[in-house]
Protein backbone atom coordinates (compact mmCIF):
# COMPACT_ATOMS: atom_id res chain seq x y z
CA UNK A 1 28.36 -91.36 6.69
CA UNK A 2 29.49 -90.25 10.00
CA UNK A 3 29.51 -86.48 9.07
CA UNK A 4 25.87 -86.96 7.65
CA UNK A 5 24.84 -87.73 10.71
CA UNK A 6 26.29 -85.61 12.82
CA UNK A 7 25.34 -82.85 10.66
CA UNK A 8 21.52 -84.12 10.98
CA UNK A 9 21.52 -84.76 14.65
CA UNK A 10 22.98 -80.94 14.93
CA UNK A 11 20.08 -79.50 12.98
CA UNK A 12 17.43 -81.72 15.13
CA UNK A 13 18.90 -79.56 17.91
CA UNK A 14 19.13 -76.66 16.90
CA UNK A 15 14.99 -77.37 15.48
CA UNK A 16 14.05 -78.43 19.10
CA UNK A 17 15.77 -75.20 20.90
CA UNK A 18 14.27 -73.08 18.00
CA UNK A 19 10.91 -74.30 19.42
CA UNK A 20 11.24 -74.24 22.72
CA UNK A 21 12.21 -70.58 22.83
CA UNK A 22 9.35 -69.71 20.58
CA UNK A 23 6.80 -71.43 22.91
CA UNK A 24 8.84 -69.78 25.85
CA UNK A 25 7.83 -66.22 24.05
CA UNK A 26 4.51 -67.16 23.23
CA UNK A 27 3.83 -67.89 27.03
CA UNK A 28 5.03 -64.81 27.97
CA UNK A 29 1.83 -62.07 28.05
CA UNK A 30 2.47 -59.35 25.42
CA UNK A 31 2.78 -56.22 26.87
CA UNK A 32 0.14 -53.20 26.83
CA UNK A 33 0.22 -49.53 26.26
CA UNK A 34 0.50 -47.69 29.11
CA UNK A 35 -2.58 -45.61 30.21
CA UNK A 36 -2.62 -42.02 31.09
CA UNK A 37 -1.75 -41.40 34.49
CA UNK A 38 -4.77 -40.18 36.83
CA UNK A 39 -4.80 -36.72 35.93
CA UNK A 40 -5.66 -33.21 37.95
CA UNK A 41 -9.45 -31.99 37.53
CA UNK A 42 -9.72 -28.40 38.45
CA UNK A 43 -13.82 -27.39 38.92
CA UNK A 44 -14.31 -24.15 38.33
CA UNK A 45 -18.20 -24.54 38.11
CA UNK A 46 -18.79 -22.71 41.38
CA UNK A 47 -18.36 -18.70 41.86
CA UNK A 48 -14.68 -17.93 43.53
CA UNK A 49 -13.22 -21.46 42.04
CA UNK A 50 -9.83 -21.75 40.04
CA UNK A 51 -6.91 -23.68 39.90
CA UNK A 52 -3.51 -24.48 37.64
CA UNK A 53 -2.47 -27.10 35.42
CA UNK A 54 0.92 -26.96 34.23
CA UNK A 55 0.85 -23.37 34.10
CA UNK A 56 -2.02 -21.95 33.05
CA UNK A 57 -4.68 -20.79 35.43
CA UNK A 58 -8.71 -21.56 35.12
CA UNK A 59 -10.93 -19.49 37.04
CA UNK A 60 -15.17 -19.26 37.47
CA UNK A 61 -16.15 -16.06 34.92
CA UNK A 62 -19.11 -14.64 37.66
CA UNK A 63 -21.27 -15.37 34.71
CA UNK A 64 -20.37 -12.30 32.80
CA UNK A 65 -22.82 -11.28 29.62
CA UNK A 66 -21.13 -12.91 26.45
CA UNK A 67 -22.86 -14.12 22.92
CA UNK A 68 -22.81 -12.60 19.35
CA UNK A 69 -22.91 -9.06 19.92
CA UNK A 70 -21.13 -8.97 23.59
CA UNK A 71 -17.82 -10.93 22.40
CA UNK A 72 -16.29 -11.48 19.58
CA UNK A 73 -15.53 -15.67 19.05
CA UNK A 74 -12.60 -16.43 17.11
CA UNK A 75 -13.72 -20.36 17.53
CA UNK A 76 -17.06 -22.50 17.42
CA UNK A 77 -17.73 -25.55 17.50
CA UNK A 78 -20.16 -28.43 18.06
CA UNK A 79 -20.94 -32.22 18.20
CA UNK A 80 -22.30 -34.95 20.68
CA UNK A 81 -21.02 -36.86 22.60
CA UNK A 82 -17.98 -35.43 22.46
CA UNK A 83 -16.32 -32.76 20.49
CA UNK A 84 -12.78 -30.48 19.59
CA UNK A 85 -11.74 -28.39 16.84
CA UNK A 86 -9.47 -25.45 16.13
CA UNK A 87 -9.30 -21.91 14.91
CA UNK A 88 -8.37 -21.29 11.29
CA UNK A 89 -8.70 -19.61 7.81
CA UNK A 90 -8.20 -22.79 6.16
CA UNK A 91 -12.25 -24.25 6.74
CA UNK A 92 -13.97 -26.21 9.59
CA UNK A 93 -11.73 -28.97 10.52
CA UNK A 94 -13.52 -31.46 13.62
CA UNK A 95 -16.17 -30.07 14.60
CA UNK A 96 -16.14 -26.65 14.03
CA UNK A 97 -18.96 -24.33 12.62
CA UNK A 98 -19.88 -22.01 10.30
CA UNK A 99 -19.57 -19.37 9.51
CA UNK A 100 -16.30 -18.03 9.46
CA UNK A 101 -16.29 -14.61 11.18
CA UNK A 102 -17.06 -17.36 14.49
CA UNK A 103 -13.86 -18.97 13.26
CA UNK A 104 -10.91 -17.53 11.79
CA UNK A 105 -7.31 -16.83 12.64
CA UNK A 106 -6.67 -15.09 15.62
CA UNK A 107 -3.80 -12.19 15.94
CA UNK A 108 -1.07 -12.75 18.80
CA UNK A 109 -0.36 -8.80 18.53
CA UNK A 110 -3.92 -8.23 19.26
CA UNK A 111 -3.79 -10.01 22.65
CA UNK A 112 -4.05 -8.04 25.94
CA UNK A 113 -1.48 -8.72 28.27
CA UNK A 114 -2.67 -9.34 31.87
CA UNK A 115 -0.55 -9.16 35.32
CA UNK A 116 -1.14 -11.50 38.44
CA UNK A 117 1.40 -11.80 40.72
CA UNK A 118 4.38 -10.48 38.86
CA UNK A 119 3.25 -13.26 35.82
CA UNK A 120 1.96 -11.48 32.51
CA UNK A 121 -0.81 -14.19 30.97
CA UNK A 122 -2.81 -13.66 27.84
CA UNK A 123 -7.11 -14.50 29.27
CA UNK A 124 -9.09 -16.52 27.32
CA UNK A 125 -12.66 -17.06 27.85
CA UNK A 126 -15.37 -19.85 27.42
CA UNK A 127 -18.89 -19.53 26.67
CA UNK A 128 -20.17 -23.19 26.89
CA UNK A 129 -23.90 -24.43 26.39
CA UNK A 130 -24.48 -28.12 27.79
CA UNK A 131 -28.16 -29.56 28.78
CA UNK A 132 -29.63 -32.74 30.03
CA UNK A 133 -27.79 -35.87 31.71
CA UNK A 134 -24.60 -33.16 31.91
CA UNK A 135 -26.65 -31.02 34.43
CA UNK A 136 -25.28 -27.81 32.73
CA UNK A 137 -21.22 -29.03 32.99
CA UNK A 138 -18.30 -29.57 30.23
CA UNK A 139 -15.83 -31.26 30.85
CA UNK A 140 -12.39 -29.50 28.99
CA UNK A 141 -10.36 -32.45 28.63
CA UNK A 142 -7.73 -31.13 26.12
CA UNK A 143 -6.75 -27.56 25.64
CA UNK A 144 -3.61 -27.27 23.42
CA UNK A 145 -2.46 -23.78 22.12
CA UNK A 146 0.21 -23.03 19.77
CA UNK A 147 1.82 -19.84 17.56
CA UNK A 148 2.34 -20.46 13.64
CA UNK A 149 3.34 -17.76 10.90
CA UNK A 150 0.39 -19.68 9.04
CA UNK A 151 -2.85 -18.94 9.57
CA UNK A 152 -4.99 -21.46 7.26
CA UNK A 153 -3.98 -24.71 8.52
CA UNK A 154 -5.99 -27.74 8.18
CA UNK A 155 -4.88 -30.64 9.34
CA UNK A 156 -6.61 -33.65 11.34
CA UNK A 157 -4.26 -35.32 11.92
CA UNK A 158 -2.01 -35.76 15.84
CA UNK A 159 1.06 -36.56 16.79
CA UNK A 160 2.23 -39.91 18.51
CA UNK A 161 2.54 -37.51 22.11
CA UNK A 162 -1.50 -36.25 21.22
CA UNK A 163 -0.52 -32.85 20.04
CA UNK A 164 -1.61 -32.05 16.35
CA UNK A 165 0.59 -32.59 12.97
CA UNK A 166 0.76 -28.92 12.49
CA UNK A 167 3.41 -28.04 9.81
CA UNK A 168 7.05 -26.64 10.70
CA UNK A 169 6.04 -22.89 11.56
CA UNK A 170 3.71 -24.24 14.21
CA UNK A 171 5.41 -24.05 17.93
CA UNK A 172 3.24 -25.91 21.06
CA UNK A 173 2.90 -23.11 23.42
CA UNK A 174 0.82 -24.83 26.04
CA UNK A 175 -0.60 -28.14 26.56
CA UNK A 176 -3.27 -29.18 28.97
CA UNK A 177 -1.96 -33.23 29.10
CA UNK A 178 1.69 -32.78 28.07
CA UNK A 179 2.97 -35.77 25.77
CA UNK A 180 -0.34 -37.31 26.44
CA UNK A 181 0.58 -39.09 29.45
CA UNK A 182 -2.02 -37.74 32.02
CA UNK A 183 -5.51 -37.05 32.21
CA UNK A 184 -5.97 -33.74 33.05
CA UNK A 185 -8.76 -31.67 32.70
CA UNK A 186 -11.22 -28.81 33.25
CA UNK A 187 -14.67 -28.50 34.78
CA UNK A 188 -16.95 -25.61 33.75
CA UNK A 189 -20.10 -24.56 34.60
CA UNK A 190 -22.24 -24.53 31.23
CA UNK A 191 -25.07 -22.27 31.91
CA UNK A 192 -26.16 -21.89 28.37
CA UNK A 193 -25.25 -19.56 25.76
CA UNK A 194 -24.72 -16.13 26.13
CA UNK A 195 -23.10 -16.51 29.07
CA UNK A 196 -19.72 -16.46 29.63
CA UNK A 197 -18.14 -19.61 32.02
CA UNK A 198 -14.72 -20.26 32.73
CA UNK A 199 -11.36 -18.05 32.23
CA UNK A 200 -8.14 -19.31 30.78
CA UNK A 201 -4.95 -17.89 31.94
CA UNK A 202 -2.29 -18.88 29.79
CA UNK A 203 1.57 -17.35 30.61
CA UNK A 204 2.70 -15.09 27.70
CA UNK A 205 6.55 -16.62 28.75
CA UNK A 206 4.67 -19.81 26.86
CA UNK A 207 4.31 -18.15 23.24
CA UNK A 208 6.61 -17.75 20.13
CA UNK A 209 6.29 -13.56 20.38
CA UNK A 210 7.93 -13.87 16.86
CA UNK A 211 5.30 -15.92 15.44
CA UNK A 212 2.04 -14.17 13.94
CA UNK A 213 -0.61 -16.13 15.07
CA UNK A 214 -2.36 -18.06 17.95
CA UNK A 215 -3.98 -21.70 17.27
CA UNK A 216 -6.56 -22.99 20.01
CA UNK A 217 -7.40 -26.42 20.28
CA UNK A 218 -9.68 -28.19 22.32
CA UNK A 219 -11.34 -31.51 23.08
CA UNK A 220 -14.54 -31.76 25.65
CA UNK A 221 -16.83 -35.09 26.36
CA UNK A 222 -15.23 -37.43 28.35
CA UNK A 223 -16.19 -37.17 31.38
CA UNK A 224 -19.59 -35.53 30.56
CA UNK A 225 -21.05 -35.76 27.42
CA UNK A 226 -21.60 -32.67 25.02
CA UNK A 227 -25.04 -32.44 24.65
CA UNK A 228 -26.08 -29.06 24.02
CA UNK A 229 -25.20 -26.25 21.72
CA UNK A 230 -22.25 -25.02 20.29
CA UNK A 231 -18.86 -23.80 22.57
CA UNK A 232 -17.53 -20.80 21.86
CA UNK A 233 -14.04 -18.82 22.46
CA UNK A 234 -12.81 -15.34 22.45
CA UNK A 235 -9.93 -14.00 23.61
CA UNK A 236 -9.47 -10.60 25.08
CA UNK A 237 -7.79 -8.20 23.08
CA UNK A 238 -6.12 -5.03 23.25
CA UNK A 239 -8.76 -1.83 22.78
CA UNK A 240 -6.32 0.85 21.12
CA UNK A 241 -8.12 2.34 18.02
CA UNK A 242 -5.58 1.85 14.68
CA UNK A 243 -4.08 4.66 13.28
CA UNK A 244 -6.40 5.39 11.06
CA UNK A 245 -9.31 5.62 13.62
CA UNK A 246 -7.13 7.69 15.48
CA UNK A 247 -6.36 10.23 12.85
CA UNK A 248 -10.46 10.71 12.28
CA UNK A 249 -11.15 10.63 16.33
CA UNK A 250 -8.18 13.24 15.87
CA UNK A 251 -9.55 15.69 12.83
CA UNK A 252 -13.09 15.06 14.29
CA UNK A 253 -11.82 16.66 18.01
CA UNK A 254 -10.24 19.68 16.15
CA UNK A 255 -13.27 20.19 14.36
CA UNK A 256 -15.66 20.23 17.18
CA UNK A 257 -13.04 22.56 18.96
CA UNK A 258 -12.95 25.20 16.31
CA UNK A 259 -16.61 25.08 15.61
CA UNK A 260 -17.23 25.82 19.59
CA UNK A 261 -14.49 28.16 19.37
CA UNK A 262 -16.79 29.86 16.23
CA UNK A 263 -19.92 29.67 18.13
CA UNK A 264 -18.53 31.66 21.16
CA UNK A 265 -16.98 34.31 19.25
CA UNK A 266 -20.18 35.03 17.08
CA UNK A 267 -22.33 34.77 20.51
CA UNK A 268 -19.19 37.41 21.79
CA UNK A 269 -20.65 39.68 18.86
CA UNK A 270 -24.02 39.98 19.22
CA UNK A 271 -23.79 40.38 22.82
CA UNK A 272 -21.91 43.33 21.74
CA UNK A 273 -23.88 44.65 19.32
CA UNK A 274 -27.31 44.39 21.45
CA UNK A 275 -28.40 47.52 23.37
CA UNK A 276 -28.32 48.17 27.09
């Protein structure tokens, strides 16, 4: 009888600490995810303007010509109020637009290389087209850019640090808000299409050279809303004719240069044959 007892008054207390612990916890406020960090904002909306984030290096285009027929867009996309996307042969994942010679895999062999202070950078460029409450300004708030030996990939789907599920042969070669802990991003002057408006500078040190293509993503909205045609980018590449269009440029010199080489000896000729 006495061990029946005990053995109940033991489980009473161990039923009343039980309880008070659990309202102890439930007092307790649960905690929060973190938010990002106050970011950098680098305007480049103004002529002369630039500035680095983690690397890279934006700059103000001085408005240079661009549109279909001046550039050649690897990546186009569209949506309101906000939109991203990425370049690939595997469709239009996001936001991006048809048709597909606007958006399509882009070489890393055919990149220019460009020197600024002892760095080597590929350049990127933006031609951005915003209207109305924006007053003519997008706001890049993600730019992510990464190498892969794949160039059809089509996934929409990201990462628990923001970056995108790409699979294994993909390799994160720059990020605008690394691990997705700040809130950086870029201001550009959007002065309507056809017009190039902000430079991207991104260090060649960054990339995979090994890996066969270059991936650009990028997400715009948040602090101004897209409201105005599509976004467009194009990367500067290098201008070296392929062997083939150097073998005609070749065979087409040599022709010219015998045929003038013809035409002087038969002019040699007649001038010979005329009379005083």
């Amino acid at each position: 009888m006495r061990i029946k007892i005990s053995v109940a008054i033991f489980s009473g207390v161990l039923l009343a600490l039980f309880s008070i612990v659990e309202t102890a916890q439930a007092g307790k406020p649960k905690p929060t995810p973190t938010p990002p960090k106050p970011g950098v904002t680098v305007d480049v909306t103004s002529p002369g303007s630039s500035g680095t984030i983690n690397g890279a290096t934006f700059s103000y285009s001085d408005l240079q010509p661009a549109g279909t027929g001046v550039i050649d867009p690897f990546l186009r996309v569209q949506h309101t109020p906000t939109e991203q996307g990425y370049n690939t042969d595997g469709g239009f994942p996001f936001d991006d637009k048809h048709p597909s010679n606007f958006q399509h895999s882009l070489l890393q062999s055919s990149l220019a290389i460009f020197t600024m202070n002892g760095v080597q950078y590929y350049k990127f460029m933006l031609d951005s087209n915003q209207s109305g409450v924006s007053s003519h300004t997008l706001s890049l708030d993600q730019l992510q850019i990464y190498t892969s030996n794949s160039p059809a990939q089509t996934t929409t789907t990201f990462n628990p640090d923001g970056t995108l599920a790409f699979d294994a042969t993909t390799h994160l070669a720059y990020n605008l808000n690394i691990g997705g802990a700040t809130s950086n991003s870029v201001l550009t002057k959007a002065t309507g299409s056809g017009i190039a408006d902000m430079f991207a500078y991104i260090p060649v040190s960054d990339f995979f050279l090994s890996d066969k293509y270059v991936i650009l993503y990028f997400f715009a909205g948040s602090k101004f809303a897209a409201t105005g045609g599509f976004e467009e980018w194009t990367a500067f590449t290098n201008s070296v004719p392929d062997q083939g269009s150097t073998l005609f440029l070749g065979s087409l010199g040599f022709g010219v240069l015998v045929l003038l080489r013809y035409c002087g000896r038969y002019s040699l000729k007649r001038q010979a044959k005329s009379p005083d």
